[in-house]
PDB file of N, CA and C in Angstrom:
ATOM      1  N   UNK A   1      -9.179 -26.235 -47.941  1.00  0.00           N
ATOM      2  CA  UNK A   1      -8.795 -24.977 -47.322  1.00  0.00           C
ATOM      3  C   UNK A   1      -8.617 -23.881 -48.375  1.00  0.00           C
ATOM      4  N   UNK A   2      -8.119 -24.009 -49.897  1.00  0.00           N
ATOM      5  CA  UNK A   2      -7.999 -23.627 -50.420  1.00  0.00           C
ATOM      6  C   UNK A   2      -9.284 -22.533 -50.751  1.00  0.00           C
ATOM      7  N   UNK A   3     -10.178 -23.369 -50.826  1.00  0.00           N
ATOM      8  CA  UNK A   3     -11.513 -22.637 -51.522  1.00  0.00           C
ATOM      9  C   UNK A   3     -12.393 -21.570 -50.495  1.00  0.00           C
ATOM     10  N   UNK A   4     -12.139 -21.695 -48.666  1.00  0.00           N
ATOM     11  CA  UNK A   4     -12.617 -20.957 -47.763  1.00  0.00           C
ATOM     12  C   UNK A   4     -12.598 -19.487 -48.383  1.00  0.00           C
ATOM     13  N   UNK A   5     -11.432 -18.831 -48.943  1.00  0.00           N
ATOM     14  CA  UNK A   5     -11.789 -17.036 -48.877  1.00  0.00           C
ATOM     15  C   UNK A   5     -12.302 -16.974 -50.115  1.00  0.00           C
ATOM     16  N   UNK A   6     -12.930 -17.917 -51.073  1.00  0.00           N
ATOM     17  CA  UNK A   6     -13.829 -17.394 -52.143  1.00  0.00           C
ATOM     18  C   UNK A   6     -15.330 -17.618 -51.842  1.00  0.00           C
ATOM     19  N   UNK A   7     -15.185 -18.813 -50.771  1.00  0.00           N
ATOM     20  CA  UNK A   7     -16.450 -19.021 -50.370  1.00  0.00           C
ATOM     21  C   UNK A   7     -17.163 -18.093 -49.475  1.00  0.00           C
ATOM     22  N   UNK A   8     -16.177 -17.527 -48.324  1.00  0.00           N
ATOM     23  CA  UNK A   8     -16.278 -16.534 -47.619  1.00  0.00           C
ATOM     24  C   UNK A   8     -16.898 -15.221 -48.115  1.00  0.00           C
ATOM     25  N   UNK A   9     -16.638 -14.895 -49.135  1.00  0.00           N
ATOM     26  CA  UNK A   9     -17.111 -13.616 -50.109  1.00  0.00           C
ATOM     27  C   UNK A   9     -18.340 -13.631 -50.064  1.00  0.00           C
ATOM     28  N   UNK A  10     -19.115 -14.740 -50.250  1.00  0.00           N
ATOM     29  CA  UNK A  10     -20.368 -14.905 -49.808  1.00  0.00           C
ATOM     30  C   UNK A  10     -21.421 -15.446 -48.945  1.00  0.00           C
ATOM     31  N   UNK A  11     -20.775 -16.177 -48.179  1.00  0.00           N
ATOM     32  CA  UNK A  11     -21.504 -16.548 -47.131  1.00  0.00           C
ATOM     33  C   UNK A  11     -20.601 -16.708 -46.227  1.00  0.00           C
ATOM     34  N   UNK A  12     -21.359 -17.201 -44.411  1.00  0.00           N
ATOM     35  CA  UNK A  12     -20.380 -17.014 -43.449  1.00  0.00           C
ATOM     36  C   UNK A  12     -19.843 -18.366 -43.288  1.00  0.00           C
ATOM     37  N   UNK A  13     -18.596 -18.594 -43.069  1.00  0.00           N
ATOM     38  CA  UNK A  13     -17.777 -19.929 -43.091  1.00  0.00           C
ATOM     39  C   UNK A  13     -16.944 -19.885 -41.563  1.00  0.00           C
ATOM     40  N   UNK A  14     -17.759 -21.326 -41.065  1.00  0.00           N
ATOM     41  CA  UNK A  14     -16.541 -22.106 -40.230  1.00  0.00           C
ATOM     42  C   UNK A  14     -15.968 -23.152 -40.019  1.00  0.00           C
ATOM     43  N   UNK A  15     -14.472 -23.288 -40.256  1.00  0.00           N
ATOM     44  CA  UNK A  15     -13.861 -24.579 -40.495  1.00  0.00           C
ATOM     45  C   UNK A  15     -12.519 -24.601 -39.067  1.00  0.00           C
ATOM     46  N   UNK A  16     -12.599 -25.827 -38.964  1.00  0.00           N
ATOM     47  CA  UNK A  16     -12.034 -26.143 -37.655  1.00  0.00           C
ATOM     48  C   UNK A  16     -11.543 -27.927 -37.803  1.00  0.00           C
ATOM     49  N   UNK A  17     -10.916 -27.967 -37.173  1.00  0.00           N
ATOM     50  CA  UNK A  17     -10.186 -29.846 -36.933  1.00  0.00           C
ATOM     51  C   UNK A  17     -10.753 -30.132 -35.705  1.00  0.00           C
ATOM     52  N   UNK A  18     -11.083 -31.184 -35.428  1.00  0.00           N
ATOM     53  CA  UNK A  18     -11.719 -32.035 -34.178  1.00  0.00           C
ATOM     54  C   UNK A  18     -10.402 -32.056 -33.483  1.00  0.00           C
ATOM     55  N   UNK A  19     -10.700 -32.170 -32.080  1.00  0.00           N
ATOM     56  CA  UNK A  19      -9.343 -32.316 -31.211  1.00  0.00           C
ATOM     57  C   UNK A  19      -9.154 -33.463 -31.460  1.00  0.00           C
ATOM     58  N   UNK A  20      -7.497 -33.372 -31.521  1.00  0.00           N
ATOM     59  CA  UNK A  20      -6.436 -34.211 -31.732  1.00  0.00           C
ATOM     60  C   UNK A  20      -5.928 -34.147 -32.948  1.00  0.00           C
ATOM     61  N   UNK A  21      -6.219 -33.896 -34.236  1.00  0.00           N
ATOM     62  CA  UNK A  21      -6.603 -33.782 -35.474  1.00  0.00           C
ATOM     63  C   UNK A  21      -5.902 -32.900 -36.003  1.00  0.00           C
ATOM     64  N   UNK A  22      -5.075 -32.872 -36.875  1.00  0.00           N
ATOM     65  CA  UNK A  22      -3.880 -31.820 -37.161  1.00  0.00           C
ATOM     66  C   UNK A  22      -3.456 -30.739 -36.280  1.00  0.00           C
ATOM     67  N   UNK A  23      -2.919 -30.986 -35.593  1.00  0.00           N
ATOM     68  CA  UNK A  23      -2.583 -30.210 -34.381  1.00  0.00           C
ATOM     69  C   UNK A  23      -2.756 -29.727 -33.759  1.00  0.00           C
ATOM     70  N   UNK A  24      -4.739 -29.942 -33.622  1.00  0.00           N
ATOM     71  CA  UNK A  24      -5.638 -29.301 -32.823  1.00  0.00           C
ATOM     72  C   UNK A  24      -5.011 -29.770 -31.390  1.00  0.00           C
ATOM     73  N   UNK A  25      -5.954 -29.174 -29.982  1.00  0.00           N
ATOM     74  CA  UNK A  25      -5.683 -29.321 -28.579  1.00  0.00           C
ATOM     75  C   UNK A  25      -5.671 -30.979 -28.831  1.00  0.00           C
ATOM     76  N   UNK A  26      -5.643 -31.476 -27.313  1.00  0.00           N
ATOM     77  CA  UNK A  26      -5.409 -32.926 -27.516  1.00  0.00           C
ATOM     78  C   UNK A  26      -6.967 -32.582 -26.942  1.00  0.00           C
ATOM     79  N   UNK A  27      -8.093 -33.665 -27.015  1.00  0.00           N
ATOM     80  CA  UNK A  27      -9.608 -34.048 -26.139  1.00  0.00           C
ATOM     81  C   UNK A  27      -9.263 -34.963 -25.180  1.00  0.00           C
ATOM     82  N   UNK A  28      -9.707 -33.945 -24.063  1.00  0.00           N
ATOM     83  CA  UNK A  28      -9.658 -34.102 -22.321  1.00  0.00           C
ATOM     84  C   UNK A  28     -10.568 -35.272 -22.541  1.00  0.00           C
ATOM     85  N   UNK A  29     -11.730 -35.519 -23.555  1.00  0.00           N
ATOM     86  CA  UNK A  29     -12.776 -36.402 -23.547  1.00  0.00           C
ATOM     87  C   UNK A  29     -12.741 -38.232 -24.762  1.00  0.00           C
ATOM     88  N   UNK A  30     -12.932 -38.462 -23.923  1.00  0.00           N
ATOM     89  CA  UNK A  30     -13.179 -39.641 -25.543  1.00  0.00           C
ATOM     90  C   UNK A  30     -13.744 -38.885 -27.060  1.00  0.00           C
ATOM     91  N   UNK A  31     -13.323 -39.357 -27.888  1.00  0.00           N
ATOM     92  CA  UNK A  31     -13.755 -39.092 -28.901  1.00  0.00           C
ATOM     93  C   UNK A  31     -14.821 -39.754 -30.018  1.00  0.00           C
ATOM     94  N   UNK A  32     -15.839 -39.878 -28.946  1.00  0.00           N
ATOM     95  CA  UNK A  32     -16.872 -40.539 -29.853  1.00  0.00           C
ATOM     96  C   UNK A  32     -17.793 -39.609 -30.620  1.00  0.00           C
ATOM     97  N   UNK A  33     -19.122 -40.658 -31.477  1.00  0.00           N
ATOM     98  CA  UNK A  33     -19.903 -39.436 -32.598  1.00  0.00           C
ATOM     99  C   UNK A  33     -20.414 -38.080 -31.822  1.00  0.00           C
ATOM    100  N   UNK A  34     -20.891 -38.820 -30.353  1.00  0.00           N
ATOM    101  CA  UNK A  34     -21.892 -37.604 -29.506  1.00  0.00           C
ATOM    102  C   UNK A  34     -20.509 -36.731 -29.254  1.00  0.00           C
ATOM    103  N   UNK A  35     -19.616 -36.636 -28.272  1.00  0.00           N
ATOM    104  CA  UNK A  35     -18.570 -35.513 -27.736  1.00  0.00           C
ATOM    105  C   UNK A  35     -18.453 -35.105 -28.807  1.00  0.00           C
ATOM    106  N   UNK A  36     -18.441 -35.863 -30.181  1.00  0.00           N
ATOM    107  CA  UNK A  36     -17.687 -35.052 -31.556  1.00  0.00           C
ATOM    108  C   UNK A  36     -18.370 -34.107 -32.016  1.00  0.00           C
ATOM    109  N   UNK A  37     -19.697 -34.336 -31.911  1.00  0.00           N
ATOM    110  CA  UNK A  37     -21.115 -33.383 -32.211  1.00  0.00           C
ATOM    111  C   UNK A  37     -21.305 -32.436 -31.770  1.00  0.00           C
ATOM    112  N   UNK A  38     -21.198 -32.853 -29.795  1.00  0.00           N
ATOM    113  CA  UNK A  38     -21.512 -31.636 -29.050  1.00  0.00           C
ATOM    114  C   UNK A  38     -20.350 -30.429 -29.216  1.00  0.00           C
ATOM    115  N   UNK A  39     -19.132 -30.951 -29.214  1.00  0.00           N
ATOM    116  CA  UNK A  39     -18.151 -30.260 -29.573  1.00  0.00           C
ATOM    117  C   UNK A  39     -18.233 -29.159 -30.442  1.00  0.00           C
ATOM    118  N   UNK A  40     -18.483 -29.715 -31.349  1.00  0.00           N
ATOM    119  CA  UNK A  40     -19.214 -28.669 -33.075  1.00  0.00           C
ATOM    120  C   UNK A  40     -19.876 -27.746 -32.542  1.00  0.00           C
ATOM    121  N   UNK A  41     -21.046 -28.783 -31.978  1.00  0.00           N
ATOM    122  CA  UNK A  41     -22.440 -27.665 -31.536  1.00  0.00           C
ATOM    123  C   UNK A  41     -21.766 -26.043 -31.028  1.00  0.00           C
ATOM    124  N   UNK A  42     -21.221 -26.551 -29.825  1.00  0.00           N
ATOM    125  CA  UNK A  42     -20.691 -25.413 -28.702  1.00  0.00           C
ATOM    126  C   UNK A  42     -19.932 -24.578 -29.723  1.00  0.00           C
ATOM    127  N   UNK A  43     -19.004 -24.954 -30.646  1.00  0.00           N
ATOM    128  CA  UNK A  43     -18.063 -24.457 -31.263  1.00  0.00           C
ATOM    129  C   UNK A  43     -18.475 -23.154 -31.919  1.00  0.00           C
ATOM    130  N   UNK A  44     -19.985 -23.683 -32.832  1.00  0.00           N
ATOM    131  CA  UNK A  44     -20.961 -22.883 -33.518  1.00  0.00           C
ATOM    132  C   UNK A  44     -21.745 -21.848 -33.099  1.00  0.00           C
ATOM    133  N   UNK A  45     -21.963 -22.288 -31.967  1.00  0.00           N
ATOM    134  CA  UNK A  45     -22.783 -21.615 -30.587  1.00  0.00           C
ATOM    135  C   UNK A  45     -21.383 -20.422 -30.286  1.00  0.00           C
ATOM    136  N   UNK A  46     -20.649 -20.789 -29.826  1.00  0.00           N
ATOM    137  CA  UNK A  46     -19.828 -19.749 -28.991  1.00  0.00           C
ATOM    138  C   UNK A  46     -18.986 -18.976 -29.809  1.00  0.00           C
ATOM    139  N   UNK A  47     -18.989 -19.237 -31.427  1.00  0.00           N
ATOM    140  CA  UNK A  47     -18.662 -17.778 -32.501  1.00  0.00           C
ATOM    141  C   UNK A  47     -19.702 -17.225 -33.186  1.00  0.00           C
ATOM    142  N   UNK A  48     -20.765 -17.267 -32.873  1.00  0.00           N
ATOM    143  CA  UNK A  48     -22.213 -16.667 -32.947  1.00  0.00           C
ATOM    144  C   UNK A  48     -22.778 -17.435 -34.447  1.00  0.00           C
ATOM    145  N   UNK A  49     -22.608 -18.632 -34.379  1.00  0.00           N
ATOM    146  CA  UNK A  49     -23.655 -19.062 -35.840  1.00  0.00           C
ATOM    147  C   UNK A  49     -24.911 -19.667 -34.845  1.00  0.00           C
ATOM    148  N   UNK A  50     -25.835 -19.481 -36.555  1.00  0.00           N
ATOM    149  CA  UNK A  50     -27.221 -19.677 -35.900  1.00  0.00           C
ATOM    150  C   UNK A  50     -27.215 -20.571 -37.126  1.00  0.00           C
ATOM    151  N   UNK A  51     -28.124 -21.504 -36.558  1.00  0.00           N
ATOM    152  CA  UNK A  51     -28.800 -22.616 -37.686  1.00  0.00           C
ATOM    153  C   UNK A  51     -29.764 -22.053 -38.477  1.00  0.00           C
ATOM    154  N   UNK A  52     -29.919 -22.328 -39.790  1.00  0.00           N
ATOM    155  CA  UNK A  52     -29.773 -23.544 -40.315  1.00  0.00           C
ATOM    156  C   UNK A  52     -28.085 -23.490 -40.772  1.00  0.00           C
ATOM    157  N   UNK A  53     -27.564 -24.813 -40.974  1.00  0.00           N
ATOM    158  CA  UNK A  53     -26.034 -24.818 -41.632  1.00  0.00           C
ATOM    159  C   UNK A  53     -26.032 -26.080 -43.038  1.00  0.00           C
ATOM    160  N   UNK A  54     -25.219 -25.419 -43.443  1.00  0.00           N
ATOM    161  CA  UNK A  54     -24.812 -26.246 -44.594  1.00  0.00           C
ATOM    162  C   UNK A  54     -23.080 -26.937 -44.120  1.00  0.00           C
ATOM    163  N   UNK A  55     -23.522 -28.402 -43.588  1.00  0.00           N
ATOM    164  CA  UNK A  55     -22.281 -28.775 -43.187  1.00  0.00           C
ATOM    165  C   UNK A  55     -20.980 -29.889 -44.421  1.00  0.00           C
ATOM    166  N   UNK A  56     -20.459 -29.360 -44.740  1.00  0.00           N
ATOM    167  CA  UNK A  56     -19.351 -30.320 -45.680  1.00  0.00           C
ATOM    168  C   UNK A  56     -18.230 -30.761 -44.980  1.00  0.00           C
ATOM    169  N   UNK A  57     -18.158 -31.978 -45.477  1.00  0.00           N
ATOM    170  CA  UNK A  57     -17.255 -32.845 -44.406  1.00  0.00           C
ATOM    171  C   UNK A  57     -16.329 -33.563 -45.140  1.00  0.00           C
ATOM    172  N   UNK A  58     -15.735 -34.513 -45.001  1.00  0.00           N
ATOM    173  CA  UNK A  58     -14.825 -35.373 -45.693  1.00  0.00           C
ATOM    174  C   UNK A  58     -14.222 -36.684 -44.896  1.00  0.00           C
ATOM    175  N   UNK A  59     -14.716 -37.634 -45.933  1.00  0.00           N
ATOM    176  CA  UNK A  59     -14.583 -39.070 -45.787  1.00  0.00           C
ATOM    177  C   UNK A  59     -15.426 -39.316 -43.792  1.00  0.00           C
ATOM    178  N   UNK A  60     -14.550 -39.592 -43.040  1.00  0.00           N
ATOM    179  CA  UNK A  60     -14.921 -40.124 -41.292  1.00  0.00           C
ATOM    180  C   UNK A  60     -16.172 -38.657 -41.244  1.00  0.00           C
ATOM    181  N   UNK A  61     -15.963 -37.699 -41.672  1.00  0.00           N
ATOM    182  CA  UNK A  61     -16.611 -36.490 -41.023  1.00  0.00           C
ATOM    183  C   UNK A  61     -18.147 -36.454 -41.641  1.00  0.00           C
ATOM    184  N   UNK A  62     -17.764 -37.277 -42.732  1.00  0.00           N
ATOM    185  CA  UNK A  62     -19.657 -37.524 -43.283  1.00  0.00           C
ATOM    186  C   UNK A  62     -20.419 -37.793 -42.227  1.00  0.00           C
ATOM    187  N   UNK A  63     -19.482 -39.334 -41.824  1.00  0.00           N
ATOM    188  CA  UNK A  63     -20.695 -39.753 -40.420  1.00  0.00           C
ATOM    189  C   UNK A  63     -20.795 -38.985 -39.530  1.00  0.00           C
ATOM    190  N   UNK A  64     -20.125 -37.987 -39.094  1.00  0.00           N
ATOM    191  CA  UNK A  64     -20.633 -36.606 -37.710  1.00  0.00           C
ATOM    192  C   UNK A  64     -20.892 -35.859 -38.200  1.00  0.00           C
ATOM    193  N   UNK A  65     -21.098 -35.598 -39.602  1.00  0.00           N
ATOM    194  CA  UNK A  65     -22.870 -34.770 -39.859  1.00  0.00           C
ATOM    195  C   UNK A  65     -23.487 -35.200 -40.189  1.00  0.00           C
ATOM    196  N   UNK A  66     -23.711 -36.393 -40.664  1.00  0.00           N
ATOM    197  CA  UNK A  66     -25.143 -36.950 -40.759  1.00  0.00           C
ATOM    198  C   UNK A  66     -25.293 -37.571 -39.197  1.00  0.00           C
ATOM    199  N   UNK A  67     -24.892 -37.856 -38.036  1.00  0.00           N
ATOM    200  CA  UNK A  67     -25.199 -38.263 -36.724  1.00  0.00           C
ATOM    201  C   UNK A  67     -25.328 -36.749 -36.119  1.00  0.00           C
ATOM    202  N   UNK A  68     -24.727 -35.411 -36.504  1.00  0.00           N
ATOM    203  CA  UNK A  68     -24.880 -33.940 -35.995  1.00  0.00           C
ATOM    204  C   UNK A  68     -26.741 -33.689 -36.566  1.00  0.00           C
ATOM    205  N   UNK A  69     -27.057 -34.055 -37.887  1.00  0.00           N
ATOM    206  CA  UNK A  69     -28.074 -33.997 -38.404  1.00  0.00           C
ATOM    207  C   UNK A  69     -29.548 -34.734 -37.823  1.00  0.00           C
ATOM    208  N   UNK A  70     -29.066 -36.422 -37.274  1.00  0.00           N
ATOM    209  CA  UNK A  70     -29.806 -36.840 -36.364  1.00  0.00           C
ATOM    210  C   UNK A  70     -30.108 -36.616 -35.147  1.00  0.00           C
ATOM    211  N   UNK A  71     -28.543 -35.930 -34.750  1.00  0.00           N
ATOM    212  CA  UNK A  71     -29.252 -35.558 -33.078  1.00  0.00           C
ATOM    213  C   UNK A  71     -30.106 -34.001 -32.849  1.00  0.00           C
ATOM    214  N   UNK A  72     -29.609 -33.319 -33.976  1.00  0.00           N
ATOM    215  CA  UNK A  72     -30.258 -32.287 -34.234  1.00  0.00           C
ATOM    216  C   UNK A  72     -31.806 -32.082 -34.400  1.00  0.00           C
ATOM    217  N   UNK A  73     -32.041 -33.208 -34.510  1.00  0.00           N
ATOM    218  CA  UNK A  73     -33.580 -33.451 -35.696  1.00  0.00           C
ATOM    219  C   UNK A  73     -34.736 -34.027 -34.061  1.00  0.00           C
ATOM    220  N   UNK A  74     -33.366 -34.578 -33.293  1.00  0.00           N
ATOM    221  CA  UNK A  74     -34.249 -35.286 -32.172  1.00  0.00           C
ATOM    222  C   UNK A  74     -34.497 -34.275 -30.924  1.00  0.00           C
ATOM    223  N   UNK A  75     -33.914 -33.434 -30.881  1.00  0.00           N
ATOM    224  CA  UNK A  75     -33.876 -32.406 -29.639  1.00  0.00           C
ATOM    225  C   UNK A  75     -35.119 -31.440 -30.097  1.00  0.00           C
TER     226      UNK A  75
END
């Protein structure tokens, strides 16, 4: 979190917690890789980013972008 407003200076940044997840909403939904993905997707979608993205994650969140990256690749 620290590093967002230097990174910000130059490119556009969005960072967010998966529901349930530090005190995010609780998820009305199960929390598997797909809801976790589509979730993102919409998230990205509905504060106006456009792909391509550069996604950084940490430790569990590797695997829902590299599974965000596969379902991406298949649509």
């Amino acid at each position: 979190m620290r590093i967002l407003p230097a990174i910000s200076e130059s490119s556009s940044v969005f960072s967010y917690n998966r529901f349930g997840v530090a005190g995010s909403d609780k998820p009305m939904v199960s929390q598997d890789g797909l809801n976790i993905v589509n979730t993102l997707r919409e998230a990205l979608t509905s504060e106006g980013f456009d792909p391509p993205f550069l996604l950084v994650r940490h430790s569990l969140g590797g695997l829902y972008a590299n599974l965000y990256a596969r379902v991406t690749r298949m649509k």
